[in-house]
C-alpha atoms as a PDB file:
ATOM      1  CA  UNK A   1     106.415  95.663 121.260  1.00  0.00           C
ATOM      2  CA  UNK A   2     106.265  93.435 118.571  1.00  0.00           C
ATOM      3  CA  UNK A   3     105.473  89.271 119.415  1.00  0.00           C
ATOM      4  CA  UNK A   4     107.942  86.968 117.151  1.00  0.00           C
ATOM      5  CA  UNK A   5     104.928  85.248 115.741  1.00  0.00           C
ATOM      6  CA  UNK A   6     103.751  88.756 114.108  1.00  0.00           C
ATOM      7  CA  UNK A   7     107.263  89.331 112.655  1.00  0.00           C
ATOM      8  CA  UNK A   8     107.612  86.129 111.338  1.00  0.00           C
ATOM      9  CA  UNK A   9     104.121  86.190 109.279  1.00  0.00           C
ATOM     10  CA  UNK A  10     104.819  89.546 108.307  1.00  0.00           C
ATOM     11  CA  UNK A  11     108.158  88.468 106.407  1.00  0.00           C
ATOM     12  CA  UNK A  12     106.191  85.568 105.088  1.00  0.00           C
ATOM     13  CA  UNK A  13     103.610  87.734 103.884  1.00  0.00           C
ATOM     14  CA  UNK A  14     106.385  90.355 102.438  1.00  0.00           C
ATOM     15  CA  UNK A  15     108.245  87.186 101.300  1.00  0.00           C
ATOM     16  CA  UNK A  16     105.095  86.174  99.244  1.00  0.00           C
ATOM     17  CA  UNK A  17     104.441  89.082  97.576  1.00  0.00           C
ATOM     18  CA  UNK A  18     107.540  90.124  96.460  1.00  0.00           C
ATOM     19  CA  UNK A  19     107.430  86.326  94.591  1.00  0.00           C
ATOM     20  CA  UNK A  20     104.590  87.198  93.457  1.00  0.00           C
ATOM     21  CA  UNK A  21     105.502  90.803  91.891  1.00  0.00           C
ATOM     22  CA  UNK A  22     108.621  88.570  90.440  1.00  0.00           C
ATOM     23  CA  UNK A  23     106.742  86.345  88.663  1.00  0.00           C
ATOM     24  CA  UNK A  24     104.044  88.300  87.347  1.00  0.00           C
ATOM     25  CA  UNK A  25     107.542  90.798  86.127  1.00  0.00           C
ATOM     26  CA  UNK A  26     108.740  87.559  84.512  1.00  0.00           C
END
């Protein structure tokens, strides 16, 4: 059972690094 809050940072945190992976690509 995952709480909404948890979810929500995770994609942030996923969200983040795949920006970050994009730019250092770039």
């Amino acid at each position: 059972m995952y709480s909404p809050k948890l979810c929500l940072s995770c994609n942030i945190n996923i969200s983040l690094r795949i920006s970050l992976t994009t730019l250092m690509l770039h």
